[in-house]
Protein backbone atom coordinates (compact mmCIF):
# COMPACT_ATOMS: atom_id res chain seq x y z
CA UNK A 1 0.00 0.00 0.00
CA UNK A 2 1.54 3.54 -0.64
CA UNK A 3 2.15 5.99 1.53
CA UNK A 4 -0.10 8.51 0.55
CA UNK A 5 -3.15 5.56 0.80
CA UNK A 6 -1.86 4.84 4.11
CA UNK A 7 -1.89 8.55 5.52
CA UNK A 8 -5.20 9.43 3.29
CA UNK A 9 -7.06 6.11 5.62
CA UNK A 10 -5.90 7.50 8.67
CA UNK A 11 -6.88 10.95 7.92
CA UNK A 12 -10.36 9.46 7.55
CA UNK A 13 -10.51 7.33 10.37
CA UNK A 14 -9.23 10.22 12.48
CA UNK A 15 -12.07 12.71 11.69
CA UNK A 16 -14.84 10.03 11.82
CA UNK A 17 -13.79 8.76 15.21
CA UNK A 18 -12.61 12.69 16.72
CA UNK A 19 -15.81 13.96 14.83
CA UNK A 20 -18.32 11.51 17.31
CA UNK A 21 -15.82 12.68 19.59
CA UNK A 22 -16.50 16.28 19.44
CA UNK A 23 -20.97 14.98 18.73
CA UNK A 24 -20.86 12.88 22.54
CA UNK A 25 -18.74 15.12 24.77
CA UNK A 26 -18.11 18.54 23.16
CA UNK A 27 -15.77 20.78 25.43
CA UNK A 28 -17.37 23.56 24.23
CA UNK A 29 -20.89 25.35 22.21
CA UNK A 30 -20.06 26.38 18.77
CA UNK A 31 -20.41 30.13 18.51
CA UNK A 32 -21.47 29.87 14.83
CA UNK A 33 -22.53 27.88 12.30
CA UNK A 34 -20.41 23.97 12.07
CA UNK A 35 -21.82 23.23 8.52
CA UNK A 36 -20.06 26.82 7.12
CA UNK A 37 -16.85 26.39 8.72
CA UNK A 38 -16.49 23.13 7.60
CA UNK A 39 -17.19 23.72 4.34
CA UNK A 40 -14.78 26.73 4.10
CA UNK A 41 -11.91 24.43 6.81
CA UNK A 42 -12.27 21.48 4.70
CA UNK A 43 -12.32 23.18 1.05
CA UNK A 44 -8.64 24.73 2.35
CA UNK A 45 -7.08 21.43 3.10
CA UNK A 46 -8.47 20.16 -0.19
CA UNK A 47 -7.45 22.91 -2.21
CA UNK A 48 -4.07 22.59 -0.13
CA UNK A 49 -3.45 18.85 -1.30
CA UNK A 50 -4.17 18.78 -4.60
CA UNK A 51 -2.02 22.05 -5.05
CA UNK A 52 1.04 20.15 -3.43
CA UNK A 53 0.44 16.66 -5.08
CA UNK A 54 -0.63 18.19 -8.64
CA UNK A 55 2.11 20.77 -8.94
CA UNK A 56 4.59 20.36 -6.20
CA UNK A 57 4.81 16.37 -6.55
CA UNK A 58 8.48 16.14 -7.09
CA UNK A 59 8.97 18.14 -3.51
CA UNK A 60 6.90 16.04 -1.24
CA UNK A 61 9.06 15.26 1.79
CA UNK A 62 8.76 11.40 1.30
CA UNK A 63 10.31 11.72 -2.45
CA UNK A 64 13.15 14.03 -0.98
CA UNK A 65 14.04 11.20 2.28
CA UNK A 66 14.26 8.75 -0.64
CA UNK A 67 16.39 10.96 -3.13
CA UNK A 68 18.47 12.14 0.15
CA UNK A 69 19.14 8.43 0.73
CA UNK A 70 20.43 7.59 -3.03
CA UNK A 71 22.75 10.63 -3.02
CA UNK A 72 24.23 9.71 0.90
CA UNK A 73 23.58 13.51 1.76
CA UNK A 74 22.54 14.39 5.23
CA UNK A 75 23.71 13.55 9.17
CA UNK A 76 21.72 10.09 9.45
CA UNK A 77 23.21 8.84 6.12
CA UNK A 78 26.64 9.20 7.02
CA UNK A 79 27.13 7.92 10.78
CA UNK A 80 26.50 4.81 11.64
CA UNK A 81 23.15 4.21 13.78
CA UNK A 82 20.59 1.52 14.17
CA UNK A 83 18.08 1.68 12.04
CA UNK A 84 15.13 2.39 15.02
CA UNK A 85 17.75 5.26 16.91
CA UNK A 86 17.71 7.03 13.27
CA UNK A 87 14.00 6.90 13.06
CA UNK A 88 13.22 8.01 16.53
CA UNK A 89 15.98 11.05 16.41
CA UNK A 90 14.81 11.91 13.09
CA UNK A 91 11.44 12.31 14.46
CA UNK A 92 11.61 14.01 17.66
CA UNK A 93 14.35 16.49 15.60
CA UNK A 94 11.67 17.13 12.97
CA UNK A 95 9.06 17.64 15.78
CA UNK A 96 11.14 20.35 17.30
CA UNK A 97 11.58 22.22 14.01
CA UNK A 98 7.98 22.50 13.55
CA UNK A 99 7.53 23.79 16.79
CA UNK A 100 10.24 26.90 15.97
CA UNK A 101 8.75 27.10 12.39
CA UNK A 102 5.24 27.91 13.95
CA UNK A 103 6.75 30.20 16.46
CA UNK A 104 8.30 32.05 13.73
CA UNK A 105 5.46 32.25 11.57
CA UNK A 106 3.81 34.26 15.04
CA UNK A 107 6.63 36.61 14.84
CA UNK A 108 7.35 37.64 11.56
CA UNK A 109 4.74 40.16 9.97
CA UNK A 110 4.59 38.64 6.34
CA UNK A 111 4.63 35.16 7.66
CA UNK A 112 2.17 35.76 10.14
CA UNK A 113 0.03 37.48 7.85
CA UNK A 114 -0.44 33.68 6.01
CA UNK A 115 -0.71 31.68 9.42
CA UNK A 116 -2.95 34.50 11.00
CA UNK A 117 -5.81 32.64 8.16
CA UNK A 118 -5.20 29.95 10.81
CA UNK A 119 -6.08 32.28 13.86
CA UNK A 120 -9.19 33.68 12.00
CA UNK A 121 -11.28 30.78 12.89
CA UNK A 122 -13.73 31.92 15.69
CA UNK A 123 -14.52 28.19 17.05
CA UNK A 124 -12.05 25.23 17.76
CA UNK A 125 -12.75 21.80 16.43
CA UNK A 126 -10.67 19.10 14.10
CA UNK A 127 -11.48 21.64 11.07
CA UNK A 128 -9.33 23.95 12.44
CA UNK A 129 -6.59 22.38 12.22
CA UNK A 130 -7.20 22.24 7.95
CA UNK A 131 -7.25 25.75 8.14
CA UNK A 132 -4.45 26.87 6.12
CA UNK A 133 -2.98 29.28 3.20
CA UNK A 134 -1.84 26.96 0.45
CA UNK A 135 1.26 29.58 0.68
CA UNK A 136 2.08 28.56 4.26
CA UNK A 137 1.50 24.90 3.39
CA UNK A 138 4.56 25.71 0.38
CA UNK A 139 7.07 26.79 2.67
CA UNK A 140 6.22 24.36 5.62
CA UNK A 141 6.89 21.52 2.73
CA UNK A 142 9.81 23.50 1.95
CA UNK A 143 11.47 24.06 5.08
CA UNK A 144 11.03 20.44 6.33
CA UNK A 145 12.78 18.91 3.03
CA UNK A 146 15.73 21.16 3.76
CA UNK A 147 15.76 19.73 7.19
CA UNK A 148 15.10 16.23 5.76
CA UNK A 149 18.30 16.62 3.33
CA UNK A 150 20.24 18.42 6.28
CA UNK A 151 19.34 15.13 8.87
CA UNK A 152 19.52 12.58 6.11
CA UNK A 153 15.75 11.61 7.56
CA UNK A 154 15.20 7.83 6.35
CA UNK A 155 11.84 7.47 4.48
CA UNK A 156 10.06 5.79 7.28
CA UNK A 157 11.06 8.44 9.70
CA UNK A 158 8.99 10.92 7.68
CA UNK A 159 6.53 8.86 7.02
CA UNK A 160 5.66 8.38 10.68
CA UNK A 161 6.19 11.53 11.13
CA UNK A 162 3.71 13.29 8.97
CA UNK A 163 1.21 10.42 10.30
CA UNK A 164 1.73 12.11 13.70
CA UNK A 165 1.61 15.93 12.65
CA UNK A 166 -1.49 15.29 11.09
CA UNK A 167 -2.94 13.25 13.65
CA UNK A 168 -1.83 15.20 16.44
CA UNK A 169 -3.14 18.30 14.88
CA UNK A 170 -6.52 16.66 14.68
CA UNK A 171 -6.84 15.51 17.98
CA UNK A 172 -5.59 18.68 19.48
CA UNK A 173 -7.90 20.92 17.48
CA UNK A 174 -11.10 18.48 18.49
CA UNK A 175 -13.81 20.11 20.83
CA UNK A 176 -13.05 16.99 22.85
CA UNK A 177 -13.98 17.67 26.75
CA UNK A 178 -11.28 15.05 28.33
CA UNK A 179 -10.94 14.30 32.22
CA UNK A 180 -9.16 16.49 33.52
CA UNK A 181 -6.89 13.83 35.17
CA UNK A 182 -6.13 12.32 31.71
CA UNK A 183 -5.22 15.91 30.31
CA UNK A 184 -2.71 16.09 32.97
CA UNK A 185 -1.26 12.80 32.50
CA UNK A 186 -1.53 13.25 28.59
CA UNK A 187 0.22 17.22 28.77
CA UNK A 188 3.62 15.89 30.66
CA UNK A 189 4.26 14.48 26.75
CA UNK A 190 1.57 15.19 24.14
CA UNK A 191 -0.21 18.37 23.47
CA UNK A 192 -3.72 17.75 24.15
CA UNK A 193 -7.09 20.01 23.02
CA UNK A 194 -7.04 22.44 26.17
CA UNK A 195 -3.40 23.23 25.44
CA UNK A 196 -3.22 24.22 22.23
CA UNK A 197 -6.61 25.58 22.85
CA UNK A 198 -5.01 28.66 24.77
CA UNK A 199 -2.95 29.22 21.86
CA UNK A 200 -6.13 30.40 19.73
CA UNK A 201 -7.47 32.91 22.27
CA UNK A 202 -7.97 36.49 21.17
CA UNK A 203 -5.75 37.59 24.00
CA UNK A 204 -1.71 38.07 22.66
CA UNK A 205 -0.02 36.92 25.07
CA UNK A 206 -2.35 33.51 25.15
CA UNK A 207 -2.07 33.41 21.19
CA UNK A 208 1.59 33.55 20.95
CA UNK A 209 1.82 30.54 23.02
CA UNK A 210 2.00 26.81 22.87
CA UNK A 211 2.96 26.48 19.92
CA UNK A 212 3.61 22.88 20.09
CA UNK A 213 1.85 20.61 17.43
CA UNK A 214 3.00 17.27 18.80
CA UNK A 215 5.26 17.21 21.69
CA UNK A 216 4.25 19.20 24.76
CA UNK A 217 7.98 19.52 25.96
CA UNK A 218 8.99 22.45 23.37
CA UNK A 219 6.84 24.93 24.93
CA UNK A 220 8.39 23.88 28.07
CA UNK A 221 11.46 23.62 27.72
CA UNK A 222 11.61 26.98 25.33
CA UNK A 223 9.37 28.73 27.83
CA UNK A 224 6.35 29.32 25.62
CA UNK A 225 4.08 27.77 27.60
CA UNK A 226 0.69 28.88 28.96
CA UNK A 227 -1.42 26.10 31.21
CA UNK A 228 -4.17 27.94 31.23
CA UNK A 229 -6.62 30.66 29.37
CA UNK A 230 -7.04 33.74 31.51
CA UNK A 231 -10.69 33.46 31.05
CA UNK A 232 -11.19 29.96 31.75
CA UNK A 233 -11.95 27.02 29.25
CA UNK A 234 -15.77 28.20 28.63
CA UNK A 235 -15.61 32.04 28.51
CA UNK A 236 -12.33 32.79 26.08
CA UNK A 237 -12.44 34.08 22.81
CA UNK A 238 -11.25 32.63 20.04
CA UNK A 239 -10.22 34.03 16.95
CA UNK A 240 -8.55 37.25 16.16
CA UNK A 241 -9.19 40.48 18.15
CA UNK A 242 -11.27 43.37 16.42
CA UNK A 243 -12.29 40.71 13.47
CA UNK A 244 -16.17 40.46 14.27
CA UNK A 245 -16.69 42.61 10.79
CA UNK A 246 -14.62 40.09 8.72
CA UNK A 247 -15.90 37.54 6.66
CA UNK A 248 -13.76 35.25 7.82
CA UNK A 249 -15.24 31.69 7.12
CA UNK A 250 -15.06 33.31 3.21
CA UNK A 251 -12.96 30.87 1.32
CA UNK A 252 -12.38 33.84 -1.66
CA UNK A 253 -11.46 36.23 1.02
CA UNK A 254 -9.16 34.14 3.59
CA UNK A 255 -7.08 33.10 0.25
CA UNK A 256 -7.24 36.62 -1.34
CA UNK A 257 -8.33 39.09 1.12
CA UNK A 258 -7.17 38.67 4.64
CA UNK A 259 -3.10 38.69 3.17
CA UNK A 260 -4.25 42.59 3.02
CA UNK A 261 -5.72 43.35 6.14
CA UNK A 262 -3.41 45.03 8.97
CA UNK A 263 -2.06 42.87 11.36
CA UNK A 264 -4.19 43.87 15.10
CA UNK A 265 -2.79 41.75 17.06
């Protein structure tokens, strides 16, 4: 089975079992309309794929591991390692440059201008986490194959690697209420839905905050991390400030649009 059949299943099962999730025990009310974001959320990520496997095929991160491997470039294809240490370095090492990648993106005006699409969002659930510029999706793709070539990543190291991203960032974008013993337990490793939750207040200092995708211990460790909203769980805001006039669940405007609004927060 190829890897793209293997991720696309996965993908599926994920947002059929997080989406009765979210139906049984939602964390939260939606503040507008579920059917309208999701249209907009999920036309993004579709847009987003076909854009990368239709014109940017030859750049997927899977094809570069493999052409990385044939030409011996890269750290993990010139030491010697066991096969299962290269996989698991490769991943936690790829893990950690997503985390600085998305705390750039917060930091830098042009970049944050793309991600901000991300922010506009004003509820939380799995959809959310489709939400973004097909731009941002370019240079994400673009800055992990330069890491890939730099590491010498094997294949299966990105492979499992992209399974987790994407999985991750469904489960921590669900409107999943968990116990609030298992969050604990979960947050000493894993980024869980109240975590990164804070990081899509309205409030700046919340917002440009746990930034973590995957691995809870980057916010930690990097100090960037914020256990709590201000507000409480059930009273935040989500979204950006001073966008209540915006059209933002517009798919025409979030591609075209919103890269020409000024930045407010």
């Amino acid at each position: 089975m190829e890897e793209s059949t293997i991720r696309l299943a996965i993908f599926i099962g994920l947002i059929i079992m997080l989406g009765l999730g979210q139906w049984l025990f939602p964390r939260r009310k939606p503040n507008q309309s579920v059917a309208k974001r999701w249209i907009t959320n999920f036309g993004l990520v579709i847009l987003d794929s076909l854009i990368m496997r239709f014109i940017f095929a030859l750049i997927l991160p899977v094809t570069i591991a493999n052409w990385s491997q044939e030409q011996g470039l890269g750290l993990f294809n010139n030491i010697s390692l066991p096969s299962p240490l290269t996989i698991i370095f490769s991943v936690i090492i790829l893990d950690c440059l997503i985390y600085w990648q998305h705390r750039i993106f917060h930091q830098i005006p042009i970049l944050w201008r793309l991600h901000r699409i991300h922010h506009y969002d004003k509820d939380y659930d799995l959809s959310t986490a489709l939400r973004f510029h097909p731009i941002e999706i370019f240079l994400s793709i673009l800055v992990k194959n330069i890491a890939i070539i730099l590491l010498g990543a094997p294949a299966m190291a990105v492979i499992i690697f992209e399974i987790l991203l994407n999985g991750m960032a469904l489960f921590n974008h669900a409107n999943i209420a968990l116990p609030k013993p298992l969050d604990r337990m979960l947050r000493i490793l894993a980024v869980t839905p109240d975590m990164h939750r804070v990081h899509h207040s309205t409030k700046a200092k919340e917002m440009h905050s746990n930034f973590g995708f995957n691995l809870s211990i980057w916010d930690k460790v990097f100090s960037s991390y914020v256990a709590q909203p201000a507000d409480g769980y059930q009273k935040m805001l989500i979204g950006q400030p001073k966008s209540d006039d915006l059209p933002t669940n517009n798919f025409i405007w979030l591609l075209g649009a919103a890269l020409k609004q000024k930045i407010k927060s």
